[in-house]
Protein backbone atom coordinates (compact mmCIF):
# COMPACT_ATOMS: atom_id res chain seq x y z
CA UNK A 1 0.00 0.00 0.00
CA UNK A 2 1.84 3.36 -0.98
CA UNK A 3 0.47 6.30 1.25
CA UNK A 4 1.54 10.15 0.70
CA UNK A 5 3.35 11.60 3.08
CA UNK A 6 2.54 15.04 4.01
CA UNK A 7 6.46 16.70 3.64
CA UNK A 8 6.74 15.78 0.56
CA UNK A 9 9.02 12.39 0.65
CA UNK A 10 6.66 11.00 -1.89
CA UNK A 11 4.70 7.63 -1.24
CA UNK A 12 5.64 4.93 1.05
CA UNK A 13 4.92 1.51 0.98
CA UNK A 14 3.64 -0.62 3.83
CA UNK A 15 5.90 -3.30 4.65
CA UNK A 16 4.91 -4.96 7.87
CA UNK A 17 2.05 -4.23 10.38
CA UNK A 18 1.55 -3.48 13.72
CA UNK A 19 5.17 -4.09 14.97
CA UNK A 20 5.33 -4.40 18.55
CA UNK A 21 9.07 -3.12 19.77
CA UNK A 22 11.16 -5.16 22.28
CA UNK A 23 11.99 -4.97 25.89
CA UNK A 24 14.95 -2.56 24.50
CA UNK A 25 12.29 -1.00 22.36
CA UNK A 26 13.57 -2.41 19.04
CA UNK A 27 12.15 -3.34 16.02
CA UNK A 28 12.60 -6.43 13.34
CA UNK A 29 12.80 -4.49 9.76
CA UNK A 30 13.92 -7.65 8.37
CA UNK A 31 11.32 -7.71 5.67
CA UNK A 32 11.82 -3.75 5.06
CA UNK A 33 15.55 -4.32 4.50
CA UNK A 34 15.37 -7.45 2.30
CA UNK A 35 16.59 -5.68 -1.22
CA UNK A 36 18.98 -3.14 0.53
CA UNK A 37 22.87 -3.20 0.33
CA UNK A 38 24.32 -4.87 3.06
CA UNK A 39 26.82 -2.01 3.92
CA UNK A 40 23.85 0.38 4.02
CA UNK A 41 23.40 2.64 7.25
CA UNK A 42 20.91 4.94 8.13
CA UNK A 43 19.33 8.46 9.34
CA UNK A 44 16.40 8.37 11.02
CA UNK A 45 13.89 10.98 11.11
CA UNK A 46 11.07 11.35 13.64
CA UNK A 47 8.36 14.19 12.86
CA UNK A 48 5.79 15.81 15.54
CA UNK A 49 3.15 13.02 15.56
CA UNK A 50 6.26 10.40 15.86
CA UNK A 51 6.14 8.59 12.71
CA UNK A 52 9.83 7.50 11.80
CA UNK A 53 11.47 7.49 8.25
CA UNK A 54 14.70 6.01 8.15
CA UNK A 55 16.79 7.15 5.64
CA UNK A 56 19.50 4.80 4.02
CA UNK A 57 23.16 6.20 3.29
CA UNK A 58 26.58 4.11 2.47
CA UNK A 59 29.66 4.81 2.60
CA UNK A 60 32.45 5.59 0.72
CA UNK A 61 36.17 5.10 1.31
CA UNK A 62 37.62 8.16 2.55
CA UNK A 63 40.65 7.50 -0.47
CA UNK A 64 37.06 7.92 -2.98
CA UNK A 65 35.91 10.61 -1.96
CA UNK A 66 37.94 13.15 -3.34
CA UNK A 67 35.52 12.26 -6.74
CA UNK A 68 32.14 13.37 -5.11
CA UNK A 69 33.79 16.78 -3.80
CA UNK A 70 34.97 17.73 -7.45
CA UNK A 71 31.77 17.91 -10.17
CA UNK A 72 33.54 18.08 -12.93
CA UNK A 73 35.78 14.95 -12.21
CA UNK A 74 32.60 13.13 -11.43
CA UNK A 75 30.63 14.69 -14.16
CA UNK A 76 33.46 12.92 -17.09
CA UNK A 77 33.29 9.76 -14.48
CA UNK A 78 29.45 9.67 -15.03
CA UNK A 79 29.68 10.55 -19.14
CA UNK A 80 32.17 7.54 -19.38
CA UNK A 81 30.17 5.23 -17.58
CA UNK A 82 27.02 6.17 -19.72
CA UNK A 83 28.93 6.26 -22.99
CA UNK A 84 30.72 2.61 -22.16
CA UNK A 85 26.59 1.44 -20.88
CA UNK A 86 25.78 2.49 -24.71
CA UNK A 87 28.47 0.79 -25.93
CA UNK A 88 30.24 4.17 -27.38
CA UNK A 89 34.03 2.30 -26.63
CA UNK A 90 36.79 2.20 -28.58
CA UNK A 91 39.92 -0.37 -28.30
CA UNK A 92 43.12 1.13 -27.36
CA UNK A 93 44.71 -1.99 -27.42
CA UNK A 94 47.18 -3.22 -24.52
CA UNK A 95 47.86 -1.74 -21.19
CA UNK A 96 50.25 -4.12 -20.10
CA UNK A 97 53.59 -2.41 -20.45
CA UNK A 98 52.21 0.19 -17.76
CA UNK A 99 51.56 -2.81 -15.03
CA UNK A 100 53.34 -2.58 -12.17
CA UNK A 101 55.62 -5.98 -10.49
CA UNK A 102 55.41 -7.83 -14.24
């Protein structure tokens, strides 16, 4: 069932029902997390009437990150990958006289 959400997150869908928290007040999502990344993590959000939306975030290694601070590196990263996804490639022929410890 997909439900709008009054600030403006879109739809939801309804995973589970009445979940009944723990003596540590915790909660199985095991059906709600069944198609997510494993290394996924999450912000959760609570609004005035206490409904929760957990937001899912991964991580990146800090040695990677250096792409997502500069657009226009990741800009030519993202126009390769969708030029090599259409198939817009070209051979260049060997690499391996650049390899290191051959």
């Amino acid at each position: 069932m997909k439900v709008a959400i009054p600030w403006g997150g879109g739809t939801l869908e309804l995973v589970d029902r009445e979940l009944k928290p723990d003596t540590k007040k915790r909660l199985s999502l095991g059906k709600a997390l069944a198609d997510l990344d494993p290394g996924v993590r999450f912000d959760v959000y609570r609004n005035e009437t206490g409904q929760l939306v957990l937001d899912p975030r991964v991580s990146i290694p800090a040695r990677e990150a250096w792409l997502f601070r500069n657009p226009e590196a990741l800009a030519a990263v993202r126009r390769g990958l969708d030029e090599a996804a259409r198939g817009k490639t070209k051979r260049l022929g060997s690499f391996a006289k650049h390899a290191r410890g051959k």
